[in-house]
PDB file of N, CA and C in Angstrom:
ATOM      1  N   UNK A   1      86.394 123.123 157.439  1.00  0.00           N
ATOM      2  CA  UNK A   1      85.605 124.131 156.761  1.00  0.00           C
ATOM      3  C   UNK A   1      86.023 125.505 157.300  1.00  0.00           C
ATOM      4  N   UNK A   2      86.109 126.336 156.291  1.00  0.00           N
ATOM      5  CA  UNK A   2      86.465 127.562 157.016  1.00  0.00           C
ATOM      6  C   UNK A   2      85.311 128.883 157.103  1.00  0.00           C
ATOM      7  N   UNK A   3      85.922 129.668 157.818  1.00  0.00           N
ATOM      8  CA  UNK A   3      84.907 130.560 157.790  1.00  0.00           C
ATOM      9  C   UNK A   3      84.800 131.747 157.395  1.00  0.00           C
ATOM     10  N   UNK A   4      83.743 132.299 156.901  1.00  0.00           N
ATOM     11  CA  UNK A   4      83.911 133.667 155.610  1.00  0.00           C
ATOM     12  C   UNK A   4      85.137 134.708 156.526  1.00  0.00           C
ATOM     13  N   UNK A   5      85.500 134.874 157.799  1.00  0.00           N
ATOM     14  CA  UNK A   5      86.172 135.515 157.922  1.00  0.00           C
ATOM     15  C   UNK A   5      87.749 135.041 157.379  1.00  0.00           C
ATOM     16  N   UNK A   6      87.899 133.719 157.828  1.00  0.00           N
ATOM     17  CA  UNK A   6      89.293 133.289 157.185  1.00  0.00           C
ATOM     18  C   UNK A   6      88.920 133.585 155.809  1.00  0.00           C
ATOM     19  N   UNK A   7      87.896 133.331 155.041  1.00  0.00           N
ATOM     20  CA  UNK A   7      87.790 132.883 153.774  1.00  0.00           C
ATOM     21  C   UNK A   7      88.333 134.186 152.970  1.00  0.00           C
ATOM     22  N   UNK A   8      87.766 135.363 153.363  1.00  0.00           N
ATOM     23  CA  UNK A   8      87.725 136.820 152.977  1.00  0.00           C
ATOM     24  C   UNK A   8      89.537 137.120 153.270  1.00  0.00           C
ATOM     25  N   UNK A   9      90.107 136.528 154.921  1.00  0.00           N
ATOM     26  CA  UNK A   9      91.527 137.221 154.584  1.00  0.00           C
ATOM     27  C   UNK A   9      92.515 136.288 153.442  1.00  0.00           C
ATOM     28  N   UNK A  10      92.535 135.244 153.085  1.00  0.00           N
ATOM     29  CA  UNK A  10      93.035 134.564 151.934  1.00  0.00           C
ATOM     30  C   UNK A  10      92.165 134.871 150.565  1.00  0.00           C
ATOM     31  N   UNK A  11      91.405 135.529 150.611  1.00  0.00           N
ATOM     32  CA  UNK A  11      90.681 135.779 149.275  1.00  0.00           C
ATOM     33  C   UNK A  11      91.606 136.712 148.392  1.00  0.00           C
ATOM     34  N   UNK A  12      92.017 136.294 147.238  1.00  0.00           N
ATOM     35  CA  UNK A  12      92.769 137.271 146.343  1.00  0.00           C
ATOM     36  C   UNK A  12      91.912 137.133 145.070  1.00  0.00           C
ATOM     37  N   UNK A  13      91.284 138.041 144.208  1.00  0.00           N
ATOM     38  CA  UNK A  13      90.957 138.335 143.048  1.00  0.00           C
ATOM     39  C   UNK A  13      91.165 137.402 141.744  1.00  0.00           C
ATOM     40  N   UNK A  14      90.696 136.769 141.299  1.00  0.00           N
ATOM     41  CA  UNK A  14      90.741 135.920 140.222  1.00  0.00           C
ATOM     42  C   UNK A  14      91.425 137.135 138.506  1.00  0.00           C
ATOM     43  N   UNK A  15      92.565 136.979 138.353  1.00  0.00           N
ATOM     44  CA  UNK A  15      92.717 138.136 137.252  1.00  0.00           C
ATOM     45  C   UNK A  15      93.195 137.485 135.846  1.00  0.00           C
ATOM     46  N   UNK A  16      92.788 137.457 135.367  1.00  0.00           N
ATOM     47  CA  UNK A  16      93.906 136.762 133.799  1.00  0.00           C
ATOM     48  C   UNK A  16      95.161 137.651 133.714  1.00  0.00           C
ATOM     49  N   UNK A  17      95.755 136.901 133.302  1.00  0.00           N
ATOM     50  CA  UNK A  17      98.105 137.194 134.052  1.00  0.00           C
ATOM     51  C   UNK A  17      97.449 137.336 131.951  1.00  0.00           C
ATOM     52  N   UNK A  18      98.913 138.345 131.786  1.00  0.00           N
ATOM     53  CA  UNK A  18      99.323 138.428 130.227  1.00  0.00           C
ATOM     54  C   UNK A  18     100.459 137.538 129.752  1.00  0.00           C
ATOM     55  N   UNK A  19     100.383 137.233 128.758  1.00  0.00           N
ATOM     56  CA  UNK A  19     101.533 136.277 128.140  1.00  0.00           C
ATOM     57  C   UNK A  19     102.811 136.825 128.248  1.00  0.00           C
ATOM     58  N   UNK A  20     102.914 138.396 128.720  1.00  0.00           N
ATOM     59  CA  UNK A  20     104.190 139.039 128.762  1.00  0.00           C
ATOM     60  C   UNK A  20     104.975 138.436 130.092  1.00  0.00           C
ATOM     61  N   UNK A  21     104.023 137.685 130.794  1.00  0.00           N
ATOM     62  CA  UNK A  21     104.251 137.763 132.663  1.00  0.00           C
ATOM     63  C   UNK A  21     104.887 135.913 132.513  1.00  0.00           C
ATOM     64  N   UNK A  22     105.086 135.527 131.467  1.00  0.00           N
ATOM     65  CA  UNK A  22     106.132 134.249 131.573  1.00  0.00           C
ATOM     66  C   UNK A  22     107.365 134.450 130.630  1.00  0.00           C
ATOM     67  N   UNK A  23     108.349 133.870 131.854  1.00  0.00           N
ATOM     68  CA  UNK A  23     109.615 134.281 131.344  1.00  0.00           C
ATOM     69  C   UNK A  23     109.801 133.423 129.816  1.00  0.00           C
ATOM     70  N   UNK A  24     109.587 132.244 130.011  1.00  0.00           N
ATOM     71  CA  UNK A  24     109.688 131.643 128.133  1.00  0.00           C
ATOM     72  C   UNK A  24     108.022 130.981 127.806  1.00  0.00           C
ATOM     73  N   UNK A  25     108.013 131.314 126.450  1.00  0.00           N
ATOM     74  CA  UNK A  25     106.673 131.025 126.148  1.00  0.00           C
ATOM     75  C   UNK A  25     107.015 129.255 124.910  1.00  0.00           C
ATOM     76  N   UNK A  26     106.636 128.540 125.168  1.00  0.00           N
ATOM     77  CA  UNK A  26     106.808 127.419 124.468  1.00  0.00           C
ATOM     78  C   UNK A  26     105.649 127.774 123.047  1.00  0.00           C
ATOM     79  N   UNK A  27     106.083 127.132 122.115  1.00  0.00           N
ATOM     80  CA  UNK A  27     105.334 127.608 120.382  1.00  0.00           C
ATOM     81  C   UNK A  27     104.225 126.141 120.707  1.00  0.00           C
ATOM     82  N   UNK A  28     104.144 124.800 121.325  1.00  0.00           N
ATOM     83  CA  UNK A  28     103.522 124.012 121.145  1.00  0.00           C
ATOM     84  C   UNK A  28     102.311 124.304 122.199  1.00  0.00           C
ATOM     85  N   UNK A  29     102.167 125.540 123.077  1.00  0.00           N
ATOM     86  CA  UNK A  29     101.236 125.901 124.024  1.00  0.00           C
ATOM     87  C   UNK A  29      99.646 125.730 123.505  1.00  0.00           C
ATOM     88  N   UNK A  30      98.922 124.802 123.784  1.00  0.00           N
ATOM     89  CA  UNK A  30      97.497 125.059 123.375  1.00  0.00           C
ATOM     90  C   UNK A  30      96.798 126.486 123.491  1.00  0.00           C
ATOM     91  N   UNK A  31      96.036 127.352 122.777  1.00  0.00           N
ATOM     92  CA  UNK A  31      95.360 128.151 123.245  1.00  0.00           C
ATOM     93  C   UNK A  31      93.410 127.934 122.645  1.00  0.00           C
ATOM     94  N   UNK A  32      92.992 128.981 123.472  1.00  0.00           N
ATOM     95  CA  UNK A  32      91.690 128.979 123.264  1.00  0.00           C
ATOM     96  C   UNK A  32      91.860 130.454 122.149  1.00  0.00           C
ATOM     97  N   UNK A  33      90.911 130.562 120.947  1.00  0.00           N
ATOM     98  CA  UNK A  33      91.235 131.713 120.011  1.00  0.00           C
ATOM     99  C   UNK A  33      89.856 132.066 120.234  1.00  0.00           C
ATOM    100  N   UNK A  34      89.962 133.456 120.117  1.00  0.00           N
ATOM    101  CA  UNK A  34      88.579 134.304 120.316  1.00  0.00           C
ATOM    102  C   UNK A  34      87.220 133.450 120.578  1.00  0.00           C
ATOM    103  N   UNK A  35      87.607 133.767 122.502  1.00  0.00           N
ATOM    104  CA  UNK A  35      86.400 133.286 123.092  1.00  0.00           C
ATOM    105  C   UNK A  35      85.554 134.366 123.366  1.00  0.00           C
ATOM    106  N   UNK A  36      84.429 134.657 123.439  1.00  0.00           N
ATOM    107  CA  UNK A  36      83.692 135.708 123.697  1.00  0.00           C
ATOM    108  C   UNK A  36      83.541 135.885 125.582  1.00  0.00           C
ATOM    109  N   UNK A  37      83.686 137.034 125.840  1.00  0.00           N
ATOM    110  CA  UNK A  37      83.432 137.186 127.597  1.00  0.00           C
ATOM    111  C   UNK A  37      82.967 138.339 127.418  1.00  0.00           C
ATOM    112  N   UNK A  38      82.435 138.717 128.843  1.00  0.00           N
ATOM    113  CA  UNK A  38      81.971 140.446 129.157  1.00  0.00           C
ATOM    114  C   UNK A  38      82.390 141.002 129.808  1.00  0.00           C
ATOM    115  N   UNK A  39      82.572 142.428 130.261  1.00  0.00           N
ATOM    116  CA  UNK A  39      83.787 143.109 131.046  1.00  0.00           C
ATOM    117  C   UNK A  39      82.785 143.443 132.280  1.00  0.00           C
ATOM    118  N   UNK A  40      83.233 143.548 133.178  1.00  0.00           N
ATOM    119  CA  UNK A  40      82.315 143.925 134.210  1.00  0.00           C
ATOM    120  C   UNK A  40      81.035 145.497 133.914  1.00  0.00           C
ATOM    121  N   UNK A  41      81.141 145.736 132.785  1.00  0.00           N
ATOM    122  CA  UNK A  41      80.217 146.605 132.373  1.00  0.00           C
ATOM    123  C   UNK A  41      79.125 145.788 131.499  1.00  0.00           C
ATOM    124  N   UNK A  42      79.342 144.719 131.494  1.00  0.00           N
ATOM    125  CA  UNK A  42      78.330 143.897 130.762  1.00  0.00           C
ATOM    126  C   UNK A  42      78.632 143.895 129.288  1.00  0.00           C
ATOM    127  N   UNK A  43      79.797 144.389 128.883  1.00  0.00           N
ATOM    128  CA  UNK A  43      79.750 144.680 127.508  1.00  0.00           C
ATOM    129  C   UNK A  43      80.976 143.314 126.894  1.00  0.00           C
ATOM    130  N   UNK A  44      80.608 143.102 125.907  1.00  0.00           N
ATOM    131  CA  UNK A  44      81.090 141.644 125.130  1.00  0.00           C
ATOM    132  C   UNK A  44      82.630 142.149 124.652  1.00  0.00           C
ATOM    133  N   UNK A  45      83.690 141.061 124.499  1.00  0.00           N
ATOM    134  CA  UNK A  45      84.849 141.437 124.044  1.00  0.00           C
ATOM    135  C   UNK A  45      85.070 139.992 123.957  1.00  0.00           C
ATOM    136  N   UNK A  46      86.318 139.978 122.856  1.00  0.00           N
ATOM    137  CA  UNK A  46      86.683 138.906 122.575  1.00  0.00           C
ATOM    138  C   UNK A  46      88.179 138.688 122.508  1.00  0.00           C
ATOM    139  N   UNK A  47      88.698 137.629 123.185  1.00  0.00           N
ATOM    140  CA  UNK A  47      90.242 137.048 123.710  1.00  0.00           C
ATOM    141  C   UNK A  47      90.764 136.043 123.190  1.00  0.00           C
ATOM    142  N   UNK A  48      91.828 135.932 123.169  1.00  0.00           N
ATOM    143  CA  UNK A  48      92.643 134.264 123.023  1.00  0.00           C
ATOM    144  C   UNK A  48      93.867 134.165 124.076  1.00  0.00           C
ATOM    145  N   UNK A  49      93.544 132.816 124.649  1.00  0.00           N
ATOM    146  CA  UNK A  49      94.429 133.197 126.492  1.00  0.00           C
ATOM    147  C   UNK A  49      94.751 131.796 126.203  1.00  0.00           C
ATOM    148  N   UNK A  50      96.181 131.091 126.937  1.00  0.00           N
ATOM    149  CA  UNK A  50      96.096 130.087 126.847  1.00  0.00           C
ATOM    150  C   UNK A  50      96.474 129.711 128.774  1.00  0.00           C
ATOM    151  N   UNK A  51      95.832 128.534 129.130  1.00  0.00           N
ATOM    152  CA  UNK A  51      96.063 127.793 130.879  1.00  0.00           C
ATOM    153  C   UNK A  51      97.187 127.289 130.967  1.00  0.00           C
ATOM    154  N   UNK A  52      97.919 127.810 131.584  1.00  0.00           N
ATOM    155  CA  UNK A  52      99.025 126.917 132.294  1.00  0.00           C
ATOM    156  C   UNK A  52      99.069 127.067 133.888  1.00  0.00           C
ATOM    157  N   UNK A  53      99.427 125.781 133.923  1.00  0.00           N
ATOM    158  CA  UNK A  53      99.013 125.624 135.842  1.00  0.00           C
ATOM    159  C   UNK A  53      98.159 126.548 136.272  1.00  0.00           C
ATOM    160  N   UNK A  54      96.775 125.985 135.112  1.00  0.00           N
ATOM    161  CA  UNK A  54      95.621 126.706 136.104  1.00  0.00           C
ATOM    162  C   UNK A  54      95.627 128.166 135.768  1.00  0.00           C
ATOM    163  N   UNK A  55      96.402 129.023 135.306  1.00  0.00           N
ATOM    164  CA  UNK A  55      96.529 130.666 135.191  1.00  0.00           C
ATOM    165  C   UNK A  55      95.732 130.329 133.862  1.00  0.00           C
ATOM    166  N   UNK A  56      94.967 131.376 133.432  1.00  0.00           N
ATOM    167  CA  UNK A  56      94.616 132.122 132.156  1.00  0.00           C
ATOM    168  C   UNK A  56      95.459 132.675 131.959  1.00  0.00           C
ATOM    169  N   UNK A  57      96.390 133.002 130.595  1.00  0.00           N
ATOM    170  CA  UNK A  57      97.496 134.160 130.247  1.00  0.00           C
ATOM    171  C   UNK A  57      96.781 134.299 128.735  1.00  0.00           C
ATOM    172  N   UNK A  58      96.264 135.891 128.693  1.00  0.00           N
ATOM    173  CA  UNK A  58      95.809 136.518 127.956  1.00  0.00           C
ATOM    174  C   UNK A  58      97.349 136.628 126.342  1.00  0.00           C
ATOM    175  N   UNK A  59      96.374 136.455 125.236  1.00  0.00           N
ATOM    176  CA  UNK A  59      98.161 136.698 124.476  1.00  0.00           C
ATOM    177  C   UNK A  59      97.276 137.588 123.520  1.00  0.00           C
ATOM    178  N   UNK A  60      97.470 138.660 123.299  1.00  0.00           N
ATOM    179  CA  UNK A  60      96.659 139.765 122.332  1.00  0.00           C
ATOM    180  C   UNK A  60      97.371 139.582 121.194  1.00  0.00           C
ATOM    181  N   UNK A  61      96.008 139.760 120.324  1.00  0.00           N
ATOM    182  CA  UNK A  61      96.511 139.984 118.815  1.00  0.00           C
ATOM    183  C   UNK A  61      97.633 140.174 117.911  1.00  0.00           C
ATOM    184  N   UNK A  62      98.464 141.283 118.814  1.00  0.00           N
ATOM    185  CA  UNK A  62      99.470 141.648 118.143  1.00  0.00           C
ATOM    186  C   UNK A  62     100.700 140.385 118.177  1.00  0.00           C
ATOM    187  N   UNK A  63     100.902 140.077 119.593  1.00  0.00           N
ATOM    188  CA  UNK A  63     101.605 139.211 119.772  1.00  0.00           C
ATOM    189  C   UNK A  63     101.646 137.858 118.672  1.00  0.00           C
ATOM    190  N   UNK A  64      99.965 137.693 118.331  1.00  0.00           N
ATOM    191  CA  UNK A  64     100.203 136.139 117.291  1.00  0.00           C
ATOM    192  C   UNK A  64     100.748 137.138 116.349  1.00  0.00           C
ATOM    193  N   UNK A  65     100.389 138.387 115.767  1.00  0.00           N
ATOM    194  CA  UNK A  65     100.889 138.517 114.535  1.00  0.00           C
ATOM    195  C   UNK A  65     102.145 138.671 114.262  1.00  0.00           C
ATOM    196  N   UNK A  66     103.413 139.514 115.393  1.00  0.00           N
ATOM    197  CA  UNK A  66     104.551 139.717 115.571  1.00  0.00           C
ATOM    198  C   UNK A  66     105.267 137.929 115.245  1.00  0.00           C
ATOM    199  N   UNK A  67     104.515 136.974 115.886  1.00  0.00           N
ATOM    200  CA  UNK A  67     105.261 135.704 116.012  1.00  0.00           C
ATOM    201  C   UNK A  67     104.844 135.126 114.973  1.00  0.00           C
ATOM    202  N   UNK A  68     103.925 135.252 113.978  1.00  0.00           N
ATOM    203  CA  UNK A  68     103.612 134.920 112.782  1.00  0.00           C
ATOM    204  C   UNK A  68     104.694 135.205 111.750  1.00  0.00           C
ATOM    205  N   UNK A  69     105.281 136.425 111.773  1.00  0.00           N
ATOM    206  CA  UNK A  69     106.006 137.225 110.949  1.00  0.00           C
ATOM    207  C   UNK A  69     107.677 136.351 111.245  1.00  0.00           C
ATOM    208  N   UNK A  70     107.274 135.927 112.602  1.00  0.00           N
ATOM    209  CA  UNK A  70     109.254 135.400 112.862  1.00  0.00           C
ATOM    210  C   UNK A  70     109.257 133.820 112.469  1.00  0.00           C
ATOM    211  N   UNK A  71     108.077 133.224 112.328  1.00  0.00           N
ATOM    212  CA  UNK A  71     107.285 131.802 112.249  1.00  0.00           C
ATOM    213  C   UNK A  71     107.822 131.663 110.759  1.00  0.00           C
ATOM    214  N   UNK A  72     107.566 132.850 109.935  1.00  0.00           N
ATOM    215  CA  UNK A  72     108.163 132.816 108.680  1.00  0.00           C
ATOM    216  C   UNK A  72     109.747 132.560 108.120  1.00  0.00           C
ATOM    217  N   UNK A  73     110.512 133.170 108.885  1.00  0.00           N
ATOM    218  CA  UNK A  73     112.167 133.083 108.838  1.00  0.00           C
ATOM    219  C   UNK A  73     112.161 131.803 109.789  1.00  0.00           C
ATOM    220  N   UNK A  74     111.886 131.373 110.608  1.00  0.00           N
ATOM    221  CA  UNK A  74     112.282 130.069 111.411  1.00  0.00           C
ATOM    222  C   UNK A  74     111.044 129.584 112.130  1.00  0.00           C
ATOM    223  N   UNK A  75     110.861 128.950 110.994  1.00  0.00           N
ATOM    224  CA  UNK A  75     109.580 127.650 111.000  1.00  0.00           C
ATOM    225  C   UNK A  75     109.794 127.148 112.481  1.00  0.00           C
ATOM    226  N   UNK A  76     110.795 126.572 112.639  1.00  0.00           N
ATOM    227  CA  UNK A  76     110.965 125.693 113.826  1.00  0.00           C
ATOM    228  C   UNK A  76     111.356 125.746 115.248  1.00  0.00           C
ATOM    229  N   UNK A  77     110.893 127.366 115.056  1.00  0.00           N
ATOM    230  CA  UNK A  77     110.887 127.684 116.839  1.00  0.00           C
ATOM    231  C   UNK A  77     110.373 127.536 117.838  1.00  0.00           C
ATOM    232  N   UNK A  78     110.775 127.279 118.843  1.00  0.00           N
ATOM    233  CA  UNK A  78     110.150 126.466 119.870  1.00  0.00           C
ATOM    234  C   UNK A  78     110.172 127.124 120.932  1.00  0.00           C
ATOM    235  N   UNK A  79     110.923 128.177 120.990  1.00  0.00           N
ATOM    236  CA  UNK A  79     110.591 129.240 122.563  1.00  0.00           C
ATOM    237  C   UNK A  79     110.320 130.625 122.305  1.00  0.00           C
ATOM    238  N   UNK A  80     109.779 131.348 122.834  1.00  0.00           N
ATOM    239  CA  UNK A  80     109.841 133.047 122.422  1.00  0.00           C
ATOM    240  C   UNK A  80     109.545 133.769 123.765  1.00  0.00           C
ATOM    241  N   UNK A  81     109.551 134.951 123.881  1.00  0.00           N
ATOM    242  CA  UNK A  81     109.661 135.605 124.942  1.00  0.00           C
ATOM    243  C   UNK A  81     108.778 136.667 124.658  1.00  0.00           C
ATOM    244  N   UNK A  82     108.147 137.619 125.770  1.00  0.00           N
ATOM    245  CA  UNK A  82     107.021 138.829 125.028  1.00  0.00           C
ATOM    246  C   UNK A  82     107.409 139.691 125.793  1.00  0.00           C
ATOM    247  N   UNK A  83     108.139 140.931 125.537  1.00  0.00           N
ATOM    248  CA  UNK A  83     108.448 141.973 126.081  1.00  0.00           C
ATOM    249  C   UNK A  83     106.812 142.934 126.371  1.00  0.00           C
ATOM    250  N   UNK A  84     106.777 143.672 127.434  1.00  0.00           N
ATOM    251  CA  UNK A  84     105.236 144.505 127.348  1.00  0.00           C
ATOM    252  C   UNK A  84     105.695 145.729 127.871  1.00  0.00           C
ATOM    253  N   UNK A  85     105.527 146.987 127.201  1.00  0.00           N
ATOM    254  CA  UNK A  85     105.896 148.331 127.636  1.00  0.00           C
ATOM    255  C   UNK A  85     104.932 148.444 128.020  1.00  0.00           C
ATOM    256  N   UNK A  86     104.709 149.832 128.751  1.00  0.00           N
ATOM    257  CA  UNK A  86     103.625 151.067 128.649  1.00  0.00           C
ATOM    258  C   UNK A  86     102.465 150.167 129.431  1.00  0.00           C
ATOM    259  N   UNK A  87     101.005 151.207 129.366  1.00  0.00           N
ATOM    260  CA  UNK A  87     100.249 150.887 130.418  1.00  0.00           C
ATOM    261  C   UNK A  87      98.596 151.384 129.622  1.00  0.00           C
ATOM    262  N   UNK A  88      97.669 151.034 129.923  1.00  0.00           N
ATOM    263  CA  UNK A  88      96.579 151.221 129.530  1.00  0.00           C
ATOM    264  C   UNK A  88      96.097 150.730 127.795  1.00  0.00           C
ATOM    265  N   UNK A  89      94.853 150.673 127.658  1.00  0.00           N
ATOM    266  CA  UNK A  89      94.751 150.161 126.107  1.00  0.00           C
ATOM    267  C   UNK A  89      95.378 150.817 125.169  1.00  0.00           C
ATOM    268  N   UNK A  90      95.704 151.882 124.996  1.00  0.00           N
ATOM    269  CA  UNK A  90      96.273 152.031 123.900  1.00  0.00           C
ATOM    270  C   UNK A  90      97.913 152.444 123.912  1.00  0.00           C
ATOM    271  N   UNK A  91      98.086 152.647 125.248  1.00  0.00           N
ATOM    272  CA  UNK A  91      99.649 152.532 125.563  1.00  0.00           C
ATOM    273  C   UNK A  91     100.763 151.559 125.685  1.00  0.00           C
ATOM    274  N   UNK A  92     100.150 150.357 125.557  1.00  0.00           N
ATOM    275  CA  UNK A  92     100.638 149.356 126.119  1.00  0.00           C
ATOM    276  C   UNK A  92     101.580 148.759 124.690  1.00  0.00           C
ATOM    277  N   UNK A  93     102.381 148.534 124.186  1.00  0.00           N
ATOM    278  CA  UNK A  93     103.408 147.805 123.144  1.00  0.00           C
ATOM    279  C   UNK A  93     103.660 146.391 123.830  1.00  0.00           C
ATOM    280  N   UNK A  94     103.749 145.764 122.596  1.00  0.00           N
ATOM    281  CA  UNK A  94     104.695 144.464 123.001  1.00  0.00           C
ATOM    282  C   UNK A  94     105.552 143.970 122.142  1.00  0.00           C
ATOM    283  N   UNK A  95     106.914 143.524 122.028  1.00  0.00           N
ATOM    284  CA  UNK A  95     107.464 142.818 121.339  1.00  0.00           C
ATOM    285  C   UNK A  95     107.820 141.230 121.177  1.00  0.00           C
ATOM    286  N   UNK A  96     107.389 140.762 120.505  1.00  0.00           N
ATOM    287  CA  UNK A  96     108.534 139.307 120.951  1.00  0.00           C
ATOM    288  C   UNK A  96     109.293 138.860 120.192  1.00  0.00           C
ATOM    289  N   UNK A  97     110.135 138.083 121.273  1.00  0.00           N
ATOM    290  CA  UNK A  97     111.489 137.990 120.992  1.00  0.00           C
ATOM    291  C   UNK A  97     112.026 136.392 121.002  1.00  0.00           C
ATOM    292  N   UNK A  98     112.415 135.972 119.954  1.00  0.00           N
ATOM    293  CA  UNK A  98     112.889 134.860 119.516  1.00  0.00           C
ATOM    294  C   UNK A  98     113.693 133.732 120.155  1.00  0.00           C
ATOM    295  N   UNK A  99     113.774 132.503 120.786  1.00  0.00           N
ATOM    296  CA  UNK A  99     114.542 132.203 121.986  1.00  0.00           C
ATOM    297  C   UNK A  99     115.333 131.594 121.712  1.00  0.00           C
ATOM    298  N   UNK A 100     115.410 130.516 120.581  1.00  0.00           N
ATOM    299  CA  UNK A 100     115.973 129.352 120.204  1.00  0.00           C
ATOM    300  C   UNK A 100     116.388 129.236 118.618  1.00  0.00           C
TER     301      UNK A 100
END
């Protein structure tokens, strides 16, 4: 058993990772689609993230729609990649990019 002092220096922050932060994204990935959560202001927002080994990876909107649009020319893709520029909500871009 350990003790809140060990516990506190191994303590790292629980954060949801973005779908940009894996190098290949597989097309057969389960996700969860707009789950409702609250932001530490108490205020409601809604996500679609999918678990791998245990991580939450957040995949925003744009991203299904960008891969929707390539889903169209090649039905049968099976890897993609998510480029993420920029920084803050409304700065932030993403592209993705086709693997296979």
């Amino acid at each position: 058993m350990a003790t809140i002092k060990e516990a506190a220096q191994t303590y790292e922050q629980k954060r949801m990772k973005n779908i940009a932060d894996l190098e290949v994204v597989k097309t057969d990935i389960e996700i969860v689609e707009n789950e409702e959560r609250t932001d530490q202001e108490k205020k409601p927002y809604t996500i679609s993230y999918c678990v791998l080994d245990g991580d939450e990876y957040r995949i925003p909107a744009i991203v299904l729609e960008q891969l929707k649009q390539i889903l169209k020319e090649k039905p049968d893709l099976k890897t993609f990649k998510v480029n993420k520029t920029g920084e803050g909500k409304f700065g932030t871009k993403y592209q993705v990019i086709a693997l296979d």
